[in-house]
Protein backbone atom coordinates (compact mmCIF):
# COMPACT_ATOMS: atom_id res chain seq x y z
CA UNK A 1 24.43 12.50 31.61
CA UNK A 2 24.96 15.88 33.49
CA UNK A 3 21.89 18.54 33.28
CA UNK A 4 22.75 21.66 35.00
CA UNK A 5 19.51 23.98 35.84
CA UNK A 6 20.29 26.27 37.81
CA UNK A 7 21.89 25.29 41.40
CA UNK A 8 20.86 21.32 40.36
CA UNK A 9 23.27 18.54 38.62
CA UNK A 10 21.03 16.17 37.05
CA UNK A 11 20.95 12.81 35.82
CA UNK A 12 18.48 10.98 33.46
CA UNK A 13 19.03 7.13 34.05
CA UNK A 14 16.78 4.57 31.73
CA UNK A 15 17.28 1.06 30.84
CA UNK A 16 17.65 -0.35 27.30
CA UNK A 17 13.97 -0.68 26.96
CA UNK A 18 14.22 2.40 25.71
CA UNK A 19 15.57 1.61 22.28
CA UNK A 20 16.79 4.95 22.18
CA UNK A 21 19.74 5.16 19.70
CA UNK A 22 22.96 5.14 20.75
CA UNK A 23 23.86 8.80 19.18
CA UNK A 24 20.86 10.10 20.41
CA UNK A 25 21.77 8.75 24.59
CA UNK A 26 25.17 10.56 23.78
CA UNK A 27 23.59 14.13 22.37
CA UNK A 28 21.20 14.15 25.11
CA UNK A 29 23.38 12.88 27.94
CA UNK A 30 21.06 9.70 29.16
CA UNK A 31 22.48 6.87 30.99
CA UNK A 32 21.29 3.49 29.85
CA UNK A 33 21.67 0.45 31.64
CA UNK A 34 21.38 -2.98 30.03
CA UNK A 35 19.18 -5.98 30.22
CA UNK A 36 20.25 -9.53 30.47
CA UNK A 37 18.81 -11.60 27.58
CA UNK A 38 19.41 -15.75 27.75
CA UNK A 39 18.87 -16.88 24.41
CA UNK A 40 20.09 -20.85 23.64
CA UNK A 41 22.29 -20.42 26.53
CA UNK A 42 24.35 -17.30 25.83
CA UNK A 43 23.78 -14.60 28.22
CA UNK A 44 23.57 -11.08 26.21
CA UNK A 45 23.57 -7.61 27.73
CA UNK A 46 21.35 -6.05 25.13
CA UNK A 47 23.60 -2.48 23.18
CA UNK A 48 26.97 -4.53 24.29
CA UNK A 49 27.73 -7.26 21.92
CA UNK A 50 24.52 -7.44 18.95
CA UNK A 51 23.41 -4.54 16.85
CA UNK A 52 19.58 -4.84 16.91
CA UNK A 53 19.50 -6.60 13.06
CA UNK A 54 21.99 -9.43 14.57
CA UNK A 55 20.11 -10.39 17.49
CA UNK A 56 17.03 -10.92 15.29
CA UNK A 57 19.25 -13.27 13.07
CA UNK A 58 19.82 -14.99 16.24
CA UNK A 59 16.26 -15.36 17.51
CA UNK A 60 15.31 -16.36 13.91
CA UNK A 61 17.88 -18.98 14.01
CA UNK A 62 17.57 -20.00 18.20
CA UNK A 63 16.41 -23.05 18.69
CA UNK A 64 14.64 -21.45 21.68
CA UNK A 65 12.80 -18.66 22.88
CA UNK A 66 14.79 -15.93 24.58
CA UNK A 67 14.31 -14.38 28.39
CA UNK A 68 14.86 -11.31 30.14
CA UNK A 69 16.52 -10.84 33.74
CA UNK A 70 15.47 -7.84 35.66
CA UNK A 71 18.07 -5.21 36.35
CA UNK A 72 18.79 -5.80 40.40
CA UNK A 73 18.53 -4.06 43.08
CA UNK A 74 22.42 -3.94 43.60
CA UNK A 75 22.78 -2.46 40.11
CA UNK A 76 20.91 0.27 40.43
CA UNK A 77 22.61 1.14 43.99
CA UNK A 78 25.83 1.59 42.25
CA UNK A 79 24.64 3.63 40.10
CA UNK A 80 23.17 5.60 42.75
CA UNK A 81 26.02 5.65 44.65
CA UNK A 82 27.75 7.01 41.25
CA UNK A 83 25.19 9.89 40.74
CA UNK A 84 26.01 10.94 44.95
CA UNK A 85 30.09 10.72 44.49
CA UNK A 86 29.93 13.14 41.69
CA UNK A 87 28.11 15.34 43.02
CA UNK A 88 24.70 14.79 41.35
CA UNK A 89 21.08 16.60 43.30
CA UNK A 90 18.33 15.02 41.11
CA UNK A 91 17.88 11.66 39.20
CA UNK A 92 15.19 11.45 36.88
CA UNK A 93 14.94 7.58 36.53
CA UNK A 94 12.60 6.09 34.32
CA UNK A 95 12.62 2.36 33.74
CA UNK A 96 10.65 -0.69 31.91
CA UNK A 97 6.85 -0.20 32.02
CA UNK A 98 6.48 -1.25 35.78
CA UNK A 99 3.56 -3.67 35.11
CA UNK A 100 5.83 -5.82 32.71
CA UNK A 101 8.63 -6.38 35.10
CA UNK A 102 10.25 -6.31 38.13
CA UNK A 103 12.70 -3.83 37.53
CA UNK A 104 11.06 -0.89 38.74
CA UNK A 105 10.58 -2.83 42.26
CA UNK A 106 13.65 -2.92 41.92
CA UNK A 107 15.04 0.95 41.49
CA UNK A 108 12.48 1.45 44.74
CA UNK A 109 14.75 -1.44 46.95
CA UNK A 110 17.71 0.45 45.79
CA UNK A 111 16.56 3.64 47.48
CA UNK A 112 16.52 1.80 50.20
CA UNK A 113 20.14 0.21 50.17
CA UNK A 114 21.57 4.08 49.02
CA UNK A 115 20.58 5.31 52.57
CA UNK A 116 22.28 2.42 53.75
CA UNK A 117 25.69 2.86 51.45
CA UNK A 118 25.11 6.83 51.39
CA UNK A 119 23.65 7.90 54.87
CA UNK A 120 24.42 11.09 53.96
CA UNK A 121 23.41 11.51 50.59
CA UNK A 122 20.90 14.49 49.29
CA UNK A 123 20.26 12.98 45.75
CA UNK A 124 16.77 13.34 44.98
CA UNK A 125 15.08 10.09 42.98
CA UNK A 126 12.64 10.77 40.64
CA UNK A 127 11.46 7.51 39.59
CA UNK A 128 8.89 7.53 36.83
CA UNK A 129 6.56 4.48 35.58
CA UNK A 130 5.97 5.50 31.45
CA UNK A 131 3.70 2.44 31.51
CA UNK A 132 4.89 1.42 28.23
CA UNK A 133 8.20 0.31 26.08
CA UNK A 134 10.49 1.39 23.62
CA UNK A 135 10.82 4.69 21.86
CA UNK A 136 7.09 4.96 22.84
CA UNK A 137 8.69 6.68 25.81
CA UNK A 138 12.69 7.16 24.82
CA UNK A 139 11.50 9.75 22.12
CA UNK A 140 9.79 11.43 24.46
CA UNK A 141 12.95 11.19 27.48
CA UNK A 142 15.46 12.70 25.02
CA UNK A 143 12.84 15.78 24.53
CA UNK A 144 12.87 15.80 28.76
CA UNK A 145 16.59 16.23 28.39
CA UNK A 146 16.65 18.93 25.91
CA UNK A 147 14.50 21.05 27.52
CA UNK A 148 16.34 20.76 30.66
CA UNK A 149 19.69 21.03 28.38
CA UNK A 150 17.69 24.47 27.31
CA UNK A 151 16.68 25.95 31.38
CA UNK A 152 13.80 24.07 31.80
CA UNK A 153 12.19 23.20 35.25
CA UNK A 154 12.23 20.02 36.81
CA UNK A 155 8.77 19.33 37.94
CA UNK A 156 7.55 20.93 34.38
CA UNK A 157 9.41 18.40 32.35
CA UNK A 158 8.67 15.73 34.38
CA UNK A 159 4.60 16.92 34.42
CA UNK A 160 5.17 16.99 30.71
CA UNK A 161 6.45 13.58 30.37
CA UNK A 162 3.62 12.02 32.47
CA UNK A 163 0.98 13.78 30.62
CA UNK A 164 2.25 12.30 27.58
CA UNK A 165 3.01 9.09 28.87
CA UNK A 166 -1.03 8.94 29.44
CA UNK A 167 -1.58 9.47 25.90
CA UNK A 168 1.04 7.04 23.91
CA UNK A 169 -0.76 3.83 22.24
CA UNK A 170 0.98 0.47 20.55
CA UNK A 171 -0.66 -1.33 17.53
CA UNK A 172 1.62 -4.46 16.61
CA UNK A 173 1.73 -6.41 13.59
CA UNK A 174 3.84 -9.85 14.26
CA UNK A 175 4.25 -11.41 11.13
CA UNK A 176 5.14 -14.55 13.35
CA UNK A 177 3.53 -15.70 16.50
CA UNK A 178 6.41 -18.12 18.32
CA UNK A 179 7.66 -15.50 20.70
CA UNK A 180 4.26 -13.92 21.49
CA UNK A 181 2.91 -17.25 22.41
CA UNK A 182 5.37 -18.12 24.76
CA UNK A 183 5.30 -14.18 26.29
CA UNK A 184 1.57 -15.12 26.48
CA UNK A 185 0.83 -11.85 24.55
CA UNK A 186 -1.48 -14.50 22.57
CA UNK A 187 -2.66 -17.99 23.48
CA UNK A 188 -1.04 -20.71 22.38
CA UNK A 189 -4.60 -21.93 20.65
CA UNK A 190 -4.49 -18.38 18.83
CA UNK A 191 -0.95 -19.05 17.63
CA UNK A 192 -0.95 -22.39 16.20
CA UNK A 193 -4.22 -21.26 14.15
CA UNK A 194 -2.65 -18.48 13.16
CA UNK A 195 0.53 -20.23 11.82
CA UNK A 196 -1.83 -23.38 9.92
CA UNK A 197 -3.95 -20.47 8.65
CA UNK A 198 -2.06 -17.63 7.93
CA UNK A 199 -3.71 -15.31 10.28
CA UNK A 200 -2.32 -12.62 11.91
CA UNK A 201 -3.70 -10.66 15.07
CA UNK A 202 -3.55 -7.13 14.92
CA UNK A 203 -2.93 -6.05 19.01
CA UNK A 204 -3.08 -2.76 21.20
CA UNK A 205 -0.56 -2.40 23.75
CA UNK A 206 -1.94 0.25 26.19
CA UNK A 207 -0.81 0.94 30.11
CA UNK A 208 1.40 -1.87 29.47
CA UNK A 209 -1.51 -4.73 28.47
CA UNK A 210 -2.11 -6.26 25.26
CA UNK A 211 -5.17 -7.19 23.73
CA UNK A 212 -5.95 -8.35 20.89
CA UNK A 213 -8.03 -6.39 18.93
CA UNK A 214 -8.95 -7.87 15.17
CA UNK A 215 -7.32 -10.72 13.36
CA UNK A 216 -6.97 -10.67 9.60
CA UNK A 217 -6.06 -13.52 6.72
CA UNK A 218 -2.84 -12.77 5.15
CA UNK A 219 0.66 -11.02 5.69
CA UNK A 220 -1.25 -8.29 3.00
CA UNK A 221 -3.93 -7.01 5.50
CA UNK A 222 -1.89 -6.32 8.49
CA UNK A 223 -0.45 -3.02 7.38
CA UNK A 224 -4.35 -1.64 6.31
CA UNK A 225 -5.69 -2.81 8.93
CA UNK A 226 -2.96 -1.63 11.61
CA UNK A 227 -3.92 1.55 9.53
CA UNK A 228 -7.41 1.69 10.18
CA UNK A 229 -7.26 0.80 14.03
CA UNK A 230 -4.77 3.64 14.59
CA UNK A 231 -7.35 6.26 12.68
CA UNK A 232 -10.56 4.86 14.83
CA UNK A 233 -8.63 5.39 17.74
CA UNK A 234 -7.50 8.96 17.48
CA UNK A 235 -10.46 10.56 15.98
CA UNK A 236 -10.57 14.21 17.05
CA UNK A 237 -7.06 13.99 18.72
CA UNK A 238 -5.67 17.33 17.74
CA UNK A 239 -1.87 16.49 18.71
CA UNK A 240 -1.57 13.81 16.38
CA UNK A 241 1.97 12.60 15.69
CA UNK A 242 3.25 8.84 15.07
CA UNK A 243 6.20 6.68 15.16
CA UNK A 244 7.04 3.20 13.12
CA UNK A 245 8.98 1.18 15.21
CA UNK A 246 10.15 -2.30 13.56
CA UNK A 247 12.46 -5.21 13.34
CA UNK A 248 14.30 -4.49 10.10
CA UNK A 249 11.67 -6.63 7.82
CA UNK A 250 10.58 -5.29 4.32
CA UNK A 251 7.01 -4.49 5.70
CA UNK A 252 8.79 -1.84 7.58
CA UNK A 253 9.05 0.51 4.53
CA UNK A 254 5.54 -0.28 3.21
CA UNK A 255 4.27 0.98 6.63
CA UNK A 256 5.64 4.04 6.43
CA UNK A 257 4.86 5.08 2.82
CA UNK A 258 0.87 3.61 4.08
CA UNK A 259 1.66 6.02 6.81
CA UNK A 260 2.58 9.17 5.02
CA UNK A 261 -0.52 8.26 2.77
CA UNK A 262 -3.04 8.03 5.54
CA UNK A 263 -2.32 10.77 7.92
CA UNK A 264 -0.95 12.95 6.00
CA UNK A 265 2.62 13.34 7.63
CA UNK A 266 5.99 11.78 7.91
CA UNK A 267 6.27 9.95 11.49
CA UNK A 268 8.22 11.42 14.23
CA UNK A 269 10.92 8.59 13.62
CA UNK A 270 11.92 4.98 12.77
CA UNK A 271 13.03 3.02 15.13
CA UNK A 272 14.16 -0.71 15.72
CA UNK A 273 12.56 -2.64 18.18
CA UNK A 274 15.46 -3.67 20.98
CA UNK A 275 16.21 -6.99 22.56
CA UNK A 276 14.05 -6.70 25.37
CA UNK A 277 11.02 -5.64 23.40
CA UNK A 278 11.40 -8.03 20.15
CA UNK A 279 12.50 -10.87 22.98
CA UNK A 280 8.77 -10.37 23.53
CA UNK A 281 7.05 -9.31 20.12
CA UNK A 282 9.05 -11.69 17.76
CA UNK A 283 11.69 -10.95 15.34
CA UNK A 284 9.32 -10.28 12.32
CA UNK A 285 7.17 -7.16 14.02
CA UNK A 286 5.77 -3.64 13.03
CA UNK A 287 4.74 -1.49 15.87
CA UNK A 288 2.85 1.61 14.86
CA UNK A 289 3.26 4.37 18.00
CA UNK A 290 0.98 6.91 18.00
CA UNK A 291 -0.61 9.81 20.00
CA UNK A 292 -3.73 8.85 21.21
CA UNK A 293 -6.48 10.14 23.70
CA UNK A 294 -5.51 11.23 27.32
CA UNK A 295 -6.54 8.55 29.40
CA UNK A 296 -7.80 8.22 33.05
């Protein structure tokens, strides 16, 4: 958890959005805070109790559809109030795409209530919107910490991390449409067909909104044609790299060797979609990260 640069202790604080691996958090110091998940009536907090592989059993075998609690305001005021008692002078906090839930709302109200606990205090809160999910920004907050592990500047790592944030893009390819239906990542009209049909939708998440952006017939065209999306969309992008993130299904492996194929290159890393983010997606998922044009 502790950075020192210079004269400055600091912090980097995420939430398990991230699905940044556990040995990773512990090389680079980051402090992860965990979601709430309800599924059939057992309340989870998501890297406590289920390795990633046993909460998709669950979902797989749930007879409903599980749901996400925002981290509170109170929560994050401890923590706060944790960073100030020992002695911390920056926070870099970076939490859940802000559009897709409340939580970041949330880390701004606790500001508030820290000037309330700590009257006092000189910790400086950088709070940070990555506008997406998942390693799509973890991978990219454990290289903030080991350039600031290595002397780095603040305000340069944290340029550097927004800049890149502006470039990340999401293709998924859900293998089963029950979660995203009731997520509304699809329609429910979209997902019936899909299930009586066999067709899958092949989706962009972008700035933290999905849209779907082909569908194809059969579990044997999603990989090609997650493929084909990602190449259209990066042509000319010189800083091409790419990550597979998945939910342990066979497909995963098949993606990667596509991958390899296509561009080229092996992918930055493999990753398994958390609780919060297959809560959403589905337990049967490929997500193909990638580096795509800087956006507006």
């Amino acid at each position: 958890m502790e950075m020192r640069n210079t004269m400055s202790k600091i912090a980097i604080l995420t939430d398990s959005s991230c699905d940044i691996p556990q040995e990773l958090a512990e090389k680079y110091g980051i402090d992860i805070m965990g979601f709430h998940i309800l599924l059939d009536d057992e309340d989870i907090v998501e890297r406590e109790k289920y390795t990633p592989e046993e909460f998709y059993d669950k979902m797989r075998a749930a007879k409903g559809i599980p749901s996400t609690a925002a981290i509170t305001p109170i929560q994050f005021c401890e923590k706060y109030c944790q960073y100030v008692d020992e002695g911390y002078t920056d926070v870099i906090h970076v939490p859940i795409n802000r559009s897709g839930s409340s939580t970041y709302n949330n880390a701004v109200m606790a500001q508030g209530m820290l000037r309330e606990e700590r009257p006092e205090h000189h910790l400086n809160i950088h709070l940070l919107d990555p506008h997406t999910y998942s390693m799509v920004f973890g991978w990219y907050l454990c290289e903030m910490a080991r350039k600031l592990q290595n002397g780095a500047e603040l305000r340069h790592v944290i340029s550097e991390f927004e800049t890149q944030m502006n470039k990340m893009e999401i293709i998924l390819g859900p293998y089963s449409l029950k979660q995203m239906k009731k997520s509304g990542r699809i329609s429910a009209a979209a997902a019936v067909m899909g299930e009586l049909m066999g067709i899958r939708p092949i989706i962009t998440l972008i700035d933290g909104k999905t849209r779907v952006e082909s569908k194809v017939r059969g579990d044997d065209k999603v990989i090609p044609a997650m493929i084909d999306l990602c190449k259209k969309r990066t042509e000319g992008v010189e800083d091409f790299d790419y990550m597979i993130g998945h939910t342990s299904i066979p497909q995963a492996a098949e993606l990667e060797k596509a991958c390899r194929k296509a561009f080229g290159k092996a992918p930055l890393t493999t990753f398994n979609l958390g609780g919060v983010v297959s809560a959403n997606t589905g337990p049967d998922t490929l997500a193909l990260v990638y580096v795509g044009k800087p956006r507006d």
